[in-house]
N, C-alpha and C. Protein backbone atom coordinates (compact mmCIF):
# COMPACT_ATOMS: atom_id res chain seq x y z
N UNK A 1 -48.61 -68.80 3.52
CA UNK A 1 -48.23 -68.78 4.92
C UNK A 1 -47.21 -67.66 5.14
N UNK A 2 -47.71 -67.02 6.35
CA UNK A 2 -46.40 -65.89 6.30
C UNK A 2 -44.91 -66.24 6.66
N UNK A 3 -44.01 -65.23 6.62
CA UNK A 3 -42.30 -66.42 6.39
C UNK A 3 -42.17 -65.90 8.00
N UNK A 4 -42.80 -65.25 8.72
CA UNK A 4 -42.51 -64.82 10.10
C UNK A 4 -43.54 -63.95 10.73
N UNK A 5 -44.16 -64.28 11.82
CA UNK A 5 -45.17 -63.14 12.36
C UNK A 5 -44.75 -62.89 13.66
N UNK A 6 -44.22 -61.37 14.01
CA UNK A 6 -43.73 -61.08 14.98
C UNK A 6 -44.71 -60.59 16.38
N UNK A 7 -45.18 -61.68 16.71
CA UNK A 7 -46.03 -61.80 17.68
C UNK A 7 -46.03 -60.73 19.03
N UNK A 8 -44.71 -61.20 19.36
CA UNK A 8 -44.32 -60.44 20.94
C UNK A 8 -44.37 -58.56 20.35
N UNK A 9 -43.69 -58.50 19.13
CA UNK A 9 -43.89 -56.87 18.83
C UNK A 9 -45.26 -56.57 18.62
N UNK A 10 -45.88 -57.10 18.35
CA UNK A 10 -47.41 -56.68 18.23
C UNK A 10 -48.21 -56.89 19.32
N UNK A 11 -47.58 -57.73 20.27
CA UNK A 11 -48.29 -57.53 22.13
C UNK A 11 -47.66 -56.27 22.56
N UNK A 12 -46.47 -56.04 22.03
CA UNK A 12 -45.58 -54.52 22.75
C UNK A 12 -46.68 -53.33 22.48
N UNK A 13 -47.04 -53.23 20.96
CA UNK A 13 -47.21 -52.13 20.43
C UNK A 13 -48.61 -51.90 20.61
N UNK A 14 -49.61 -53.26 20.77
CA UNK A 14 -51.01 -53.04 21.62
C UNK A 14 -50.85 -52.13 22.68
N UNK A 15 -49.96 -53.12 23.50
CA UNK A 15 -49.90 -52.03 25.15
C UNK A 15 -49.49 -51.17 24.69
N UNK A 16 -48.75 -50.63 24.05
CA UNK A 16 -48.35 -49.11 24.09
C UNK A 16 -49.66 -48.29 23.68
N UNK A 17 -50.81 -49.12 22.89
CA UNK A 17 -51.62 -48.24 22.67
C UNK A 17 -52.84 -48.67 23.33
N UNK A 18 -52.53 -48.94 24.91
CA UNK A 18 -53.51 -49.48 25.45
C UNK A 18 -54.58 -50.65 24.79
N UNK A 19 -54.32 -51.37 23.81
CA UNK A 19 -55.32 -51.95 23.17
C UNK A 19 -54.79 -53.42 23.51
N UNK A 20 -56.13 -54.33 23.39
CA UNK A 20 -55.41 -56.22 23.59
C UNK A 20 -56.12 -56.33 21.81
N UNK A 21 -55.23 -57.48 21.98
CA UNK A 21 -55.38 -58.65 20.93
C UNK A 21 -56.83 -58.39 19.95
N UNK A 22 -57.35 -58.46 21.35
CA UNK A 22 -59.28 -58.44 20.68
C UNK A 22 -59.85 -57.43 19.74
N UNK A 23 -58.96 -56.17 20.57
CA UNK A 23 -58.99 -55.08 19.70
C UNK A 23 -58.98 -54.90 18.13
N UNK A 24 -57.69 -55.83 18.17
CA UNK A 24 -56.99 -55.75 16.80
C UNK A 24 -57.81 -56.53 16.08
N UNK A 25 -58.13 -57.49 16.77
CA UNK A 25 -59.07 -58.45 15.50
C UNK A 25 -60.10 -57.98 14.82
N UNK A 26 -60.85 -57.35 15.94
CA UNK A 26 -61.94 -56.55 15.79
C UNK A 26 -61.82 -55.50 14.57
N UNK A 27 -60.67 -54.95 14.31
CA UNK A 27 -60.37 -53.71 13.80
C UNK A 27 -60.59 -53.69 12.35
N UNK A 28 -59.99 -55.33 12.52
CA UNK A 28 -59.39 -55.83 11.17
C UNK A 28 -60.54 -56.71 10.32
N UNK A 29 -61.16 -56.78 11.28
CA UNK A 29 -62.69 -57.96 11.19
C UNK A 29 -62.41 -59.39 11.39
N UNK A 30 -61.43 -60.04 11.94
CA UNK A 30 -61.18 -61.47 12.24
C UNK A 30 -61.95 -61.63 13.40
N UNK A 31 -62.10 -63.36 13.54
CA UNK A 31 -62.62 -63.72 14.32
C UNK A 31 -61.66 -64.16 15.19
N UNK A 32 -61.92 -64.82 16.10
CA UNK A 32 -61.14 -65.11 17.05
C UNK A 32 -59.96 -66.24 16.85
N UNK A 33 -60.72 -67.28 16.50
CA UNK A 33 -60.61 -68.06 15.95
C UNK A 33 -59.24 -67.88 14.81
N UNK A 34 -59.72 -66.82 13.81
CA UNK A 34 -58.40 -66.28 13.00
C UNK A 34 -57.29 -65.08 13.20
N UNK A 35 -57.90 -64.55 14.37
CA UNK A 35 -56.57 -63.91 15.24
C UNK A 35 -55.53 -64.94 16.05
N UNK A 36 -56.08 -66.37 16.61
CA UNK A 36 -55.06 -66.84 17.18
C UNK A 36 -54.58 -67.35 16.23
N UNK A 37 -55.05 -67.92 15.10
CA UNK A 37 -53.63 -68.85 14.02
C UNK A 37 -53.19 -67.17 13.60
N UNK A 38 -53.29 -66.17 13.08
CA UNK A 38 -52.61 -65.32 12.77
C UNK A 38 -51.26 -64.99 14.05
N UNK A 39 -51.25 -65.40 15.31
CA UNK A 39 -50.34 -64.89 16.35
C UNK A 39 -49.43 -66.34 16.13
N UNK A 40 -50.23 -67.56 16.27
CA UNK A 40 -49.49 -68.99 15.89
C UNK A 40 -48.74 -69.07 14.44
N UNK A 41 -48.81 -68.01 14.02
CA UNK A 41 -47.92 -67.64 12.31
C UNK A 41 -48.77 -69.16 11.69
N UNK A 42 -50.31 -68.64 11.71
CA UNK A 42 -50.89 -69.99 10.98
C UNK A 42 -51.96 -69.75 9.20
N UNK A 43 -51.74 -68.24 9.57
CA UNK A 43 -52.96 -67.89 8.97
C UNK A 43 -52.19 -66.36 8.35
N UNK A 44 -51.89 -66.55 7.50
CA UNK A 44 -51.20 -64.87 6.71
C UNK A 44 -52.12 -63.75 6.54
N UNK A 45 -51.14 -62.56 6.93
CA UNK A 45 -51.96 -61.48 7.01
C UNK A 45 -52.33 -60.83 5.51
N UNK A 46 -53.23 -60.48 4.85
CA UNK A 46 -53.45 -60.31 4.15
C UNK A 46 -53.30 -58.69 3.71
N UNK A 47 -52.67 -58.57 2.35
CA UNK A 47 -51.96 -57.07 1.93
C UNK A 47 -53.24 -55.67 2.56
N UNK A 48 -54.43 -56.42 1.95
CA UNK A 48 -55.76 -55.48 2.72
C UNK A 48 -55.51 -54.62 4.33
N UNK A 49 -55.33 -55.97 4.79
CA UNK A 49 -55.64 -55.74 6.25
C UNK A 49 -53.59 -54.94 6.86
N UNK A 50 -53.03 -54.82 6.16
CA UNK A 50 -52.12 -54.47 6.88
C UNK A 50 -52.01 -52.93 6.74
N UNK A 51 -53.00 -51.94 5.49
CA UNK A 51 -53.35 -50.62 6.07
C UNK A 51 -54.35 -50.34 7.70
N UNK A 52 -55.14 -51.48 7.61
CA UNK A 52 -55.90 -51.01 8.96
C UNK A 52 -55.08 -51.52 10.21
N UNK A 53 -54.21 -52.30 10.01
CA UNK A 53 -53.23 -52.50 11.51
C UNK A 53 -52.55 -51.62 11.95
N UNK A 54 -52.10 -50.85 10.33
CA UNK A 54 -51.08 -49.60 10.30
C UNK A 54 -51.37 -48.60 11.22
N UNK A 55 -53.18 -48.21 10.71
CA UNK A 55 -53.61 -47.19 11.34
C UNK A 55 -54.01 -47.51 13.19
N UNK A 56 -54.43 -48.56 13.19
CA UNK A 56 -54.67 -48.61 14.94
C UNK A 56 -53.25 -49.10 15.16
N UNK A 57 -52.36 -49.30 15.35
CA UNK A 57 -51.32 -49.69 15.62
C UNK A 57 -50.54 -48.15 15.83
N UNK A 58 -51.00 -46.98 14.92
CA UNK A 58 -49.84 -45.68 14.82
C UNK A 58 -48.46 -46.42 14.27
N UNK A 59 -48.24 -46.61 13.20
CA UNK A 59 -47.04 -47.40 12.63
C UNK A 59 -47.04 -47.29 10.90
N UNK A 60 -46.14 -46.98 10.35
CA UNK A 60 -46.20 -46.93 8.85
C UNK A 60 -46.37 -48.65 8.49
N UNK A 61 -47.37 -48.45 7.47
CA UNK A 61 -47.73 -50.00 6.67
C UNK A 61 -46.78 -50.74 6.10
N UNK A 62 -45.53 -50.22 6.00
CA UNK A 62 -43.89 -51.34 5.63
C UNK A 62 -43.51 -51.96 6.80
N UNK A 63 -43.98 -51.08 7.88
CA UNK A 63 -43.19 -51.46 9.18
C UNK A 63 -44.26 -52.82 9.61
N UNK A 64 -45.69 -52.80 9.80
CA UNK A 64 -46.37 -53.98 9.63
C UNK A 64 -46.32 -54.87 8.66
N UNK A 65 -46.26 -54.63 7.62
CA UNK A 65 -45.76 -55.86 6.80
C UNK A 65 -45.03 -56.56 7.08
N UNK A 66 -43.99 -55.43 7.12
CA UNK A 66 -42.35 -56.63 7.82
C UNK A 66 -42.79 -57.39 9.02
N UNK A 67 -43.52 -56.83 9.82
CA UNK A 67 -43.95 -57.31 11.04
C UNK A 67 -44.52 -58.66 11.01
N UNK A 68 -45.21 -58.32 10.25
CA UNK A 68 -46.15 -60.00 9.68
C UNK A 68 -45.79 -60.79 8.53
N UNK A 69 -44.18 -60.26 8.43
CA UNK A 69 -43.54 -61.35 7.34
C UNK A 69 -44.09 -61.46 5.90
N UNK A 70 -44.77 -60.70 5.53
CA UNK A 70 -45.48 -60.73 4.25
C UNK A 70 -44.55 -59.26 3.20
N UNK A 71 -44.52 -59.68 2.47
CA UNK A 71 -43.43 -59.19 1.36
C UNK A 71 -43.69 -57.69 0.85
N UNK A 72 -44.72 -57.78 0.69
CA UNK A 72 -46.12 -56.15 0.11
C UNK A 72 -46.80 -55.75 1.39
N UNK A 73 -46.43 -54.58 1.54
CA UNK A 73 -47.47 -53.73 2.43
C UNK A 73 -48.63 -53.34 1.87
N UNK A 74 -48.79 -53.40 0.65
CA UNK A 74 -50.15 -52.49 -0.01
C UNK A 74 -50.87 -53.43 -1.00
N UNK A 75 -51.49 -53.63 -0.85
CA UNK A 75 -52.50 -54.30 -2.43
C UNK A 75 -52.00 -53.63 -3.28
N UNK A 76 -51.72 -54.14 -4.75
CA UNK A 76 -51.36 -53.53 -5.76
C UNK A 76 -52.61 -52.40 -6.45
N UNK A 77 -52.61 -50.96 -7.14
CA UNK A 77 -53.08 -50.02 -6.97
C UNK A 77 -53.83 -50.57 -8.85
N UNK A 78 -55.23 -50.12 -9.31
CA UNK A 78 -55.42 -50.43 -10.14
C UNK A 78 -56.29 -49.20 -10.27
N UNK A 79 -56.84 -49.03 -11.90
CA UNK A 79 -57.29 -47.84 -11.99
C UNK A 79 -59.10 -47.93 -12.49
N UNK A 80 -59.52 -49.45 -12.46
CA UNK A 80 -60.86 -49.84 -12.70
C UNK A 80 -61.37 -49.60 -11.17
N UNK A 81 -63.13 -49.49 -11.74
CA UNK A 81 -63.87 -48.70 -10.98
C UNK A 81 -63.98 -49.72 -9.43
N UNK A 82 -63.83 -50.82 -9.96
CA UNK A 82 -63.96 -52.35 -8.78
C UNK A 82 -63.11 -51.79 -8.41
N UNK A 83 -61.36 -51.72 -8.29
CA UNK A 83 -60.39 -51.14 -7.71
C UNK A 83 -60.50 -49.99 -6.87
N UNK A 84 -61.37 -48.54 -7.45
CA UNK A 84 -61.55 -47.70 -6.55
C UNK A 84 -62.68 -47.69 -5.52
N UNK A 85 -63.43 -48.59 -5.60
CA UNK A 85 -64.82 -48.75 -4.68
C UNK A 85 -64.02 -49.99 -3.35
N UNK A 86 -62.40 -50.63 -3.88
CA UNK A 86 -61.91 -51.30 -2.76
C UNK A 86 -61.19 -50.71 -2.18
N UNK A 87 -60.76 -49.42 -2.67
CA UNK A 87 -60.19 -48.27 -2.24
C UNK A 87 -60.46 -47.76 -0.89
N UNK A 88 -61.64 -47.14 -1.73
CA UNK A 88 -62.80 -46.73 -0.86
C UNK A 88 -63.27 -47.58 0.25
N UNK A 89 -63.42 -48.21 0.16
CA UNK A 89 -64.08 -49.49 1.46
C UNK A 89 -62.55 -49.70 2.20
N UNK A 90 -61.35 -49.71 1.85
CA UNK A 90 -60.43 -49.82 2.75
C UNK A 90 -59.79 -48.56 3.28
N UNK A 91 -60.44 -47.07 3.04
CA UNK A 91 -60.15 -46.46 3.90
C UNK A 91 -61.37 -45.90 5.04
N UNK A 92 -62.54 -46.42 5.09
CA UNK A 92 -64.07 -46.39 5.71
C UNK A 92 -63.16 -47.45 6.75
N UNK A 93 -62.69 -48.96 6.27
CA UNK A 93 -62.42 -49.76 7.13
C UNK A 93 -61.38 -49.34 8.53
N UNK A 94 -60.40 -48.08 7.27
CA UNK A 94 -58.80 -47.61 8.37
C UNK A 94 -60.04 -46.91 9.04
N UNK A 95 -60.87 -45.63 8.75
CA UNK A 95 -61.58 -44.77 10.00
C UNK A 95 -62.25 -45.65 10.94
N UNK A 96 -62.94 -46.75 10.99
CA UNK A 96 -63.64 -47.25 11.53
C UNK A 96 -62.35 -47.72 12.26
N UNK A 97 -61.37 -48.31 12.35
CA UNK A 97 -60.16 -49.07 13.41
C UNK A 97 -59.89 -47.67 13.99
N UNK A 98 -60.17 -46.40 13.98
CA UNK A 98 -59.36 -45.00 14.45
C UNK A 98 -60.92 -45.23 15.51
N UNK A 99 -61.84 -45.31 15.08
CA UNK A 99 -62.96 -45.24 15.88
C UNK A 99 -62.89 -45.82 17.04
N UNK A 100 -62.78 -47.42 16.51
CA UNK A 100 -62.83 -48.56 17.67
C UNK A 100 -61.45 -48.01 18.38
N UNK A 101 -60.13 -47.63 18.53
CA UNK A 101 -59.20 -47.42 19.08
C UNK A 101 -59.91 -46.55 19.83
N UNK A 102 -60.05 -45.17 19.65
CA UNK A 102 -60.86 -44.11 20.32
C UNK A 102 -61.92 -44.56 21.52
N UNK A 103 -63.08 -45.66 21.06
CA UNK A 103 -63.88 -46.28 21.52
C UNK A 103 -63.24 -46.93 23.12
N UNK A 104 -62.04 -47.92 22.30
CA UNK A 104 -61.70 -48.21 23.69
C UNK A 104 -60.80 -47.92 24.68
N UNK A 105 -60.55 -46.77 24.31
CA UNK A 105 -59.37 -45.78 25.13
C UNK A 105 -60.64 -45.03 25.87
N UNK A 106 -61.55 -44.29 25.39
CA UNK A 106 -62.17 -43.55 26.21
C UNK A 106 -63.65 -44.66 27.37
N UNK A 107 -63.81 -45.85 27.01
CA UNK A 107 -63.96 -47.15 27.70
C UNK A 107 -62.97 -47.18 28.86
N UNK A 108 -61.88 -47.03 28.95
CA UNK A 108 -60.48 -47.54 30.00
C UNK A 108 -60.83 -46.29 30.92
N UNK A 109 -61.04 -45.43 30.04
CA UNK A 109 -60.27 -43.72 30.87
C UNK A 109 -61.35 -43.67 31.99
């Protein structure tokens, strides 16, 4: 369970980047369902998912961690091939949240 999830800063920092809630879930791949216990500090954010908040958010990945009360900003770094293929799949995941951000900014405009 996370020791604090700073809810209201992460409604601030949506609007600042024009994005809602839905966005973020989306970004991150939660369902709805696990975006609201994640805002109800019910459901911990996981070390994975706090590079792709980083990136749609515009925010360094310590500063979301802290945000979501979780201790590690980064998955720990390993040098087996499973390790670099989760690498890999978690920075496809950060471009794809730069996409959907893009997506729904030029949606608004």
């Amino acid at each position: 369970m996370a020791l604090f999830f700073d809810a209201s800063w992460f409604l601030k920092r949506l609007a600042t980047r024009n994005l809602q809630k839905e966005d973020m879930a989306r970004a991150v791949g939660w369902s709805r369902e696990e975006l609201d216990l994640v805002f109800k500090d019910q459901m911990e954010v996981q070390a994975r998912d706090v590079e792709l908040l980083s990136a749609l958010l515009d925010v360094p990945a310590v500063e979301v961690a802290n945000r979501c009360g979780i201790s590690t900003p980064v998955a720990a770094k390993q040098v087996s091939s499973e390790a670099q293929i989760e690498l890999l799949m978690r920075r496809i995941a950060t471009l794809e949240a730069k996409v959907a951000v893009l997506e729904t900014m030029l949606k608004r405009s």
